[in-house]
C-alpha atoms as a PDB file:
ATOM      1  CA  UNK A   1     -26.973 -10.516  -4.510  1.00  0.00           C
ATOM      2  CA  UNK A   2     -25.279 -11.832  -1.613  1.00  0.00           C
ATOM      3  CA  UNK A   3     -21.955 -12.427  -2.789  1.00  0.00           C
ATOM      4  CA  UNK A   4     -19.274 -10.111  -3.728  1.00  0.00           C
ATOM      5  CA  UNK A   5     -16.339 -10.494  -5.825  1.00  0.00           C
ATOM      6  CA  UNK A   6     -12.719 -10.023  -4.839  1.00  0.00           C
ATOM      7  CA  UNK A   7      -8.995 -10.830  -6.060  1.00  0.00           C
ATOM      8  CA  UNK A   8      -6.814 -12.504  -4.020  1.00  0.00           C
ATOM      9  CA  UNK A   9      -3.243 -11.815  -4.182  1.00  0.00           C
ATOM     10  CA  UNK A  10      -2.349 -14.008  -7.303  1.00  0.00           C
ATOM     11  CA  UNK A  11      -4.757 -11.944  -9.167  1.00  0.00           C
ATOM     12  CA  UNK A  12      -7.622 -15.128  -9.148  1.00  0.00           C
ATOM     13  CA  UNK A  13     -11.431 -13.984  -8.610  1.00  0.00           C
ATOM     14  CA  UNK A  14     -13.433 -15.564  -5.476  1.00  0.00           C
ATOM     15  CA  UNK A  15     -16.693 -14.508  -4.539  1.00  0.00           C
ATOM     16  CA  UNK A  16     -17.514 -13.822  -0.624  1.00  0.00           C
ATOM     17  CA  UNK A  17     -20.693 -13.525   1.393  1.00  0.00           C
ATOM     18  CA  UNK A  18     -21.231  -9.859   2.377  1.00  0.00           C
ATOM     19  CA  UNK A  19     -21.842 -10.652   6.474  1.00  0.00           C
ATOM     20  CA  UNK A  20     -17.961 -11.778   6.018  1.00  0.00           C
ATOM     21  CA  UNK A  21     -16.569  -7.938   4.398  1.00  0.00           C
ATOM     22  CA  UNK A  22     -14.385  -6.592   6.387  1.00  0.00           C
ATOM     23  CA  UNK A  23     -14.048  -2.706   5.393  1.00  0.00           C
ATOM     24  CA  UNK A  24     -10.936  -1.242   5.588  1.00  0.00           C
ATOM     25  CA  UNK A  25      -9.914   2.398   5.058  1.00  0.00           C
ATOM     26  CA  UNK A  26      -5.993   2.604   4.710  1.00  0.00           C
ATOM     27  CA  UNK A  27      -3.266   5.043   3.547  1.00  0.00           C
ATOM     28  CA  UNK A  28      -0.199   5.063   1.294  1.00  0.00           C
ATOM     29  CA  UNK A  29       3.025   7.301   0.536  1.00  0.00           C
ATOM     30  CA  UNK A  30       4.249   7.932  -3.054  1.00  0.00           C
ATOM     31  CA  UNK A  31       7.270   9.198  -1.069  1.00  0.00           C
ATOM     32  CA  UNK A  32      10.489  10.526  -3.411  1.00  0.00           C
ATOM     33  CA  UNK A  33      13.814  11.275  -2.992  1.00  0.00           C
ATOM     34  CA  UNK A  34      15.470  12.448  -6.277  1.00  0.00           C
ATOM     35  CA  UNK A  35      14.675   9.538  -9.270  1.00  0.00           C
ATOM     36  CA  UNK A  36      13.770   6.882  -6.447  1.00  0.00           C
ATOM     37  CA  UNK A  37      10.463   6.206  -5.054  1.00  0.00           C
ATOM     38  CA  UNK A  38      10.566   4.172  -1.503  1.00  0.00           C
ATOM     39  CA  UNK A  39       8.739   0.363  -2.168  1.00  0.00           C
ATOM     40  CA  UNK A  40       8.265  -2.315  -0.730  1.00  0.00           C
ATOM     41  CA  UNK A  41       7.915  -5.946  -1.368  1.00  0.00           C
ATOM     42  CA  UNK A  42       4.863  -7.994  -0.815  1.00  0.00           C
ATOM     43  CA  UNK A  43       6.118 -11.408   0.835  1.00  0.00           C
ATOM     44  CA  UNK A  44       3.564 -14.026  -0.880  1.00  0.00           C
ATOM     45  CA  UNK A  45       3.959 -12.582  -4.480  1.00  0.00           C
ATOM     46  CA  UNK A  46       7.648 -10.824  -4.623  1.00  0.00           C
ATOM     47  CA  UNK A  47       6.023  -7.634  -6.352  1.00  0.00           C
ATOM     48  CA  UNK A  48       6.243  -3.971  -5.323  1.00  0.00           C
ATOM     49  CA  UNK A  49       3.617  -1.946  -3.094  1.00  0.00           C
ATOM     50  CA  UNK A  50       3.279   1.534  -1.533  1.00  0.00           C
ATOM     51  CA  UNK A  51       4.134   1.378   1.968  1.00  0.00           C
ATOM     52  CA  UNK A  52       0.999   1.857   4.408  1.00  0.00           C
ATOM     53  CA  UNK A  53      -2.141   0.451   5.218  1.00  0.00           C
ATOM     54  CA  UNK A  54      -5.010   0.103   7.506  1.00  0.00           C
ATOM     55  CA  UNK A  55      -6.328   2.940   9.691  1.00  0.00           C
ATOM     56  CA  UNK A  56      -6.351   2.112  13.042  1.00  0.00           C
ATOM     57  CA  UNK A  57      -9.271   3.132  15.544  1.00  0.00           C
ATOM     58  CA  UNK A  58      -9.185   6.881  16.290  1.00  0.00           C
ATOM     59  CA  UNK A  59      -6.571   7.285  14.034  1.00  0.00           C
ATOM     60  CA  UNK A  60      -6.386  10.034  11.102  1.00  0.00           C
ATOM     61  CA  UNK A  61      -5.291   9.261   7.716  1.00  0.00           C
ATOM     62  CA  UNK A  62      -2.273  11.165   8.262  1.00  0.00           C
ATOM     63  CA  UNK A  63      -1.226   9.719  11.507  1.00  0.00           C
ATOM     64  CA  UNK A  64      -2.021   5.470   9.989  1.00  0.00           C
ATOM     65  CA  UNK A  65       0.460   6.526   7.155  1.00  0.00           C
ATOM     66  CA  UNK A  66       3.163   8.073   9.253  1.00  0.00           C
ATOM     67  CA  UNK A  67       2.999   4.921  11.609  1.00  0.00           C
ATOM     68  CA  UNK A  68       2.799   2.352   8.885  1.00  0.00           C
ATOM     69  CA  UNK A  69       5.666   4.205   7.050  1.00  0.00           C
ATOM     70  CA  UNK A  70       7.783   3.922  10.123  1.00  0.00           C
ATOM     71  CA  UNK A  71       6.802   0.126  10.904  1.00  0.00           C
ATOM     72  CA  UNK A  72       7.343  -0.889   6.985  1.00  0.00           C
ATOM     73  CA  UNK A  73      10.490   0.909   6.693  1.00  0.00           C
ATOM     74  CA  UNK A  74      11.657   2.867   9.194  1.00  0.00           C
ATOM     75  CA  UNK A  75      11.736   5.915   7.792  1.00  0.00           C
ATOM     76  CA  UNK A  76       9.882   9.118   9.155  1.00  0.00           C
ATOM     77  CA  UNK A  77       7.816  11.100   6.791  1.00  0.00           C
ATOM     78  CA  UNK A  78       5.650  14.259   5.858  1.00  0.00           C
ATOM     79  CA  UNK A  79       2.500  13.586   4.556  1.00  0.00           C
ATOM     80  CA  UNK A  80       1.906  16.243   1.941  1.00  0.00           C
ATOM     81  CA  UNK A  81      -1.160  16.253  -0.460  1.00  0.00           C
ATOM     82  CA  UNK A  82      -4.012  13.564  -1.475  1.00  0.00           C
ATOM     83  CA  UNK A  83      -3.288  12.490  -4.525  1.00  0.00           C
ATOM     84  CA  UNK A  84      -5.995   9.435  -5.027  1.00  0.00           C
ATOM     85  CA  UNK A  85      -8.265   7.776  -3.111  1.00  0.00           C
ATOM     86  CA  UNK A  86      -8.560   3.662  -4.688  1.00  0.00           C
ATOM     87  CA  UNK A  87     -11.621   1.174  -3.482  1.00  0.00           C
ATOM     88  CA  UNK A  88     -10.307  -2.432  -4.139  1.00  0.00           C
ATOM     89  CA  UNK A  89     -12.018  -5.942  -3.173  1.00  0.00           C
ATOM     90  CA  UNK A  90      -8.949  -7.694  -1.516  1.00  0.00           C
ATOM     91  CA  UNK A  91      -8.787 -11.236  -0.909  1.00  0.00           C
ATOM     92  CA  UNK A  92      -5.788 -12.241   2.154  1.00  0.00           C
ATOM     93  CA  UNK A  93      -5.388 -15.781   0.607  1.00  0.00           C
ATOM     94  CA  UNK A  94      -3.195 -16.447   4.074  1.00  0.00           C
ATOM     95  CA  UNK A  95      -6.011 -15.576   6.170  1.00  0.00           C
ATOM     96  CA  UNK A  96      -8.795 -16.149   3.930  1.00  0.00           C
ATOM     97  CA  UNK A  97     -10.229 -12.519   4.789  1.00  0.00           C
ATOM     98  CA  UNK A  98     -12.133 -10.269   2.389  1.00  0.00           C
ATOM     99  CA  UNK A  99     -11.384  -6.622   3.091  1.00  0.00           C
ATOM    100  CA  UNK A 100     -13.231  -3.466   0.814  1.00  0.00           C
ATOM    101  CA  UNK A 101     -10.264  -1.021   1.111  1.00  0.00           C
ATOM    102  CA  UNK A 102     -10.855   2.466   0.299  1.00  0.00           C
ATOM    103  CA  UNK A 103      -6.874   3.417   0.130  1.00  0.00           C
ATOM    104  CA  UNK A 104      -6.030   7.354   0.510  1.00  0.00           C
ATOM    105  CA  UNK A 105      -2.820   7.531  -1.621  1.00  0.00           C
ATOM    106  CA  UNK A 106      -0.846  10.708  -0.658  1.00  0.00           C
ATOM    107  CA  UNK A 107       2.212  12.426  -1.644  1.00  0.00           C
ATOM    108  CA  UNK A 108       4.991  12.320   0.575  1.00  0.00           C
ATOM    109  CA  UNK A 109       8.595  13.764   1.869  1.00  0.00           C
ATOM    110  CA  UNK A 110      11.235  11.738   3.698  1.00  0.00           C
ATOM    111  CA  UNK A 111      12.428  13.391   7.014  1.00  0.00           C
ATOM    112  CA  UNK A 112      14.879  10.418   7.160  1.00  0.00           C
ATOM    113  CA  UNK A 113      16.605   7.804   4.289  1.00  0.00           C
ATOM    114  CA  UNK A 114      17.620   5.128   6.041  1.00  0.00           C
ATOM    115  CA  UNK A 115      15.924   2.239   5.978  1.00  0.00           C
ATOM    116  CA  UNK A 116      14.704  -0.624   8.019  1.00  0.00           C
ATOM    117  CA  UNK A 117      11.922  -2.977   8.475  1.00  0.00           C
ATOM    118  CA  UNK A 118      12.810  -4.040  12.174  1.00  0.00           C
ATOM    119  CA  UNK A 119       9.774  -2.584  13.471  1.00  0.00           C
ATOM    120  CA  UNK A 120       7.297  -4.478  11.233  1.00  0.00           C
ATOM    121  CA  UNK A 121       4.915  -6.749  12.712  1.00  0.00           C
ATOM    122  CA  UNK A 122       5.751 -10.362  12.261  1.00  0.00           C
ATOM    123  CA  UNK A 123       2.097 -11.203  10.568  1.00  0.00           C
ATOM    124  CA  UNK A 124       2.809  -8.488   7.687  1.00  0.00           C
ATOM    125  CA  UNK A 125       3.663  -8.610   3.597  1.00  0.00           C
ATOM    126  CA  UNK A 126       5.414  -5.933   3.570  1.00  0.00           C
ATOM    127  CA  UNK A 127       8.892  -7.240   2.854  1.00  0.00           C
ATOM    128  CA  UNK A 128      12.668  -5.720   2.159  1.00  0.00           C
ATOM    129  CA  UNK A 129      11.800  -1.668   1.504  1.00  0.00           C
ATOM    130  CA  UNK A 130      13.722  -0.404  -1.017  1.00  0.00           C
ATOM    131  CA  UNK A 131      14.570   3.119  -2.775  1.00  0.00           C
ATOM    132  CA  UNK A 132      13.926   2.302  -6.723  1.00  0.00           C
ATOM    133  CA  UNK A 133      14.570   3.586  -9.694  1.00  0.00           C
ATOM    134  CA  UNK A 134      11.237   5.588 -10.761  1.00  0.00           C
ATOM    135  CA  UNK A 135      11.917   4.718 -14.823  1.00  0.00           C
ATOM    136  CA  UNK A 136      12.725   1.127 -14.258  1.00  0.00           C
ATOM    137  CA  UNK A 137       8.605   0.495 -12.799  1.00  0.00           C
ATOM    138  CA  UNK A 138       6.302  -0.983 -15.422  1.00  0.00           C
ATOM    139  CA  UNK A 139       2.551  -1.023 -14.024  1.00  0.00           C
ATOM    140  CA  UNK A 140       3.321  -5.192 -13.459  1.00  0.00           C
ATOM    141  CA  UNK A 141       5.787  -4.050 -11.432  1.00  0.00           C
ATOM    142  CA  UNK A 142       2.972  -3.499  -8.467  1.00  0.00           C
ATOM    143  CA  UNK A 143       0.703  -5.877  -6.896  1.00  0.00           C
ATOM    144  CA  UNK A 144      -2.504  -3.299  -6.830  1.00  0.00           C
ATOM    145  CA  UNK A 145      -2.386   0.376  -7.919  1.00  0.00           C
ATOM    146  CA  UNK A 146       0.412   0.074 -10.117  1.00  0.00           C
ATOM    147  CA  UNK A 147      -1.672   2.251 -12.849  1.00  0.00           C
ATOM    148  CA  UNK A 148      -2.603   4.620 -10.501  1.00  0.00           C
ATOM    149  CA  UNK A 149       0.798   5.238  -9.520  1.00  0.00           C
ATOM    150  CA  UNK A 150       2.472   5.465 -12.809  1.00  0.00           C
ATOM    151  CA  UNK A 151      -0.649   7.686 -14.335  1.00  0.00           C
ATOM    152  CA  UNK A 152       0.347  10.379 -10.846  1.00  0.00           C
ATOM    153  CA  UNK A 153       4.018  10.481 -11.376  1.00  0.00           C
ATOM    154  CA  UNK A 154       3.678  11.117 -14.827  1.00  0.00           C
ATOM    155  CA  UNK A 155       0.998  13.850 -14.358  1.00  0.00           C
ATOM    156  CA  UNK A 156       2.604  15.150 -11.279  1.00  0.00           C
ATOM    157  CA  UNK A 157       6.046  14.662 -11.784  1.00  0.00           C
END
């Protein structure tokens, strides 16, 4: 088996060589504040995601959150407990790279509320963050996790 399939981010299947995986260990806040959870919106499909992602060289999974938390949406953070680690086959339709994330989802607490995204890279999804409305989120609602999410704020929470 030399292929491997992944989803790209309209939710279609496409297989990929192995020799052109890219893996990619990330992390993501569930951060709260009262009956809000901070989102953000992925550009290409409009639905919401965790802020976070890729770990870079050297870096702990503590430290990649904190940064991508405060390039995302501007807001500083404590990163608290780990609450799920996810393995997804993603598909960048843009870029037409297959990453193998392993995503560390942890629980988090806002230092700071306001919000920003004027330190995210140019190249990035993540679009317009936003405090929402935790009983408003359907599992659709997400572009990956979304059931994951739910499932720990209800169990948590």
């Amino acid at each position: 088996m030399n292929d491997v399939e992944f989803n790209t981010l309209h939710g279609e299947k496409i297989m990929v060589p192995k020799d052109k995986i890219v893996f990619r260990p990330s992390s993501y806040g569930i951060i709260l504040y009262e009956d809000k959870i901070l989102l953000t919106d992925v550009k290409s499909t409009g639905k919401y995601t965790l802020p976070g992602g890729a770990m870079e060289p050297g870096e702990t999974r503590q430290q990649a959150l904190k940064r991508e938390v405060w390039e995302e949406t501007g807001t500083e953070v404590e990163v608290g407990e780990c609450l799920s680690c996810e393995e997804r086959n993603f598909y960048y339709d843009p870029t037409r790279e297959a990453f193998q994330v392993f995503a560390f989802i942890f629980l988090c607490q806002p230092k700071t509320l306001e919000l920003t995204n004027k330190n995210n890279v140019s190249d990035d999804e993540s679009n317009k963050p936003e405090w929402v409305e935790i009983s408003k989120l359907t599992e659709d609602s997400f572009q990956v996790f979304g059931n994951t999410i739910l499932q720990t704020l209800r169990n948590k929470f």
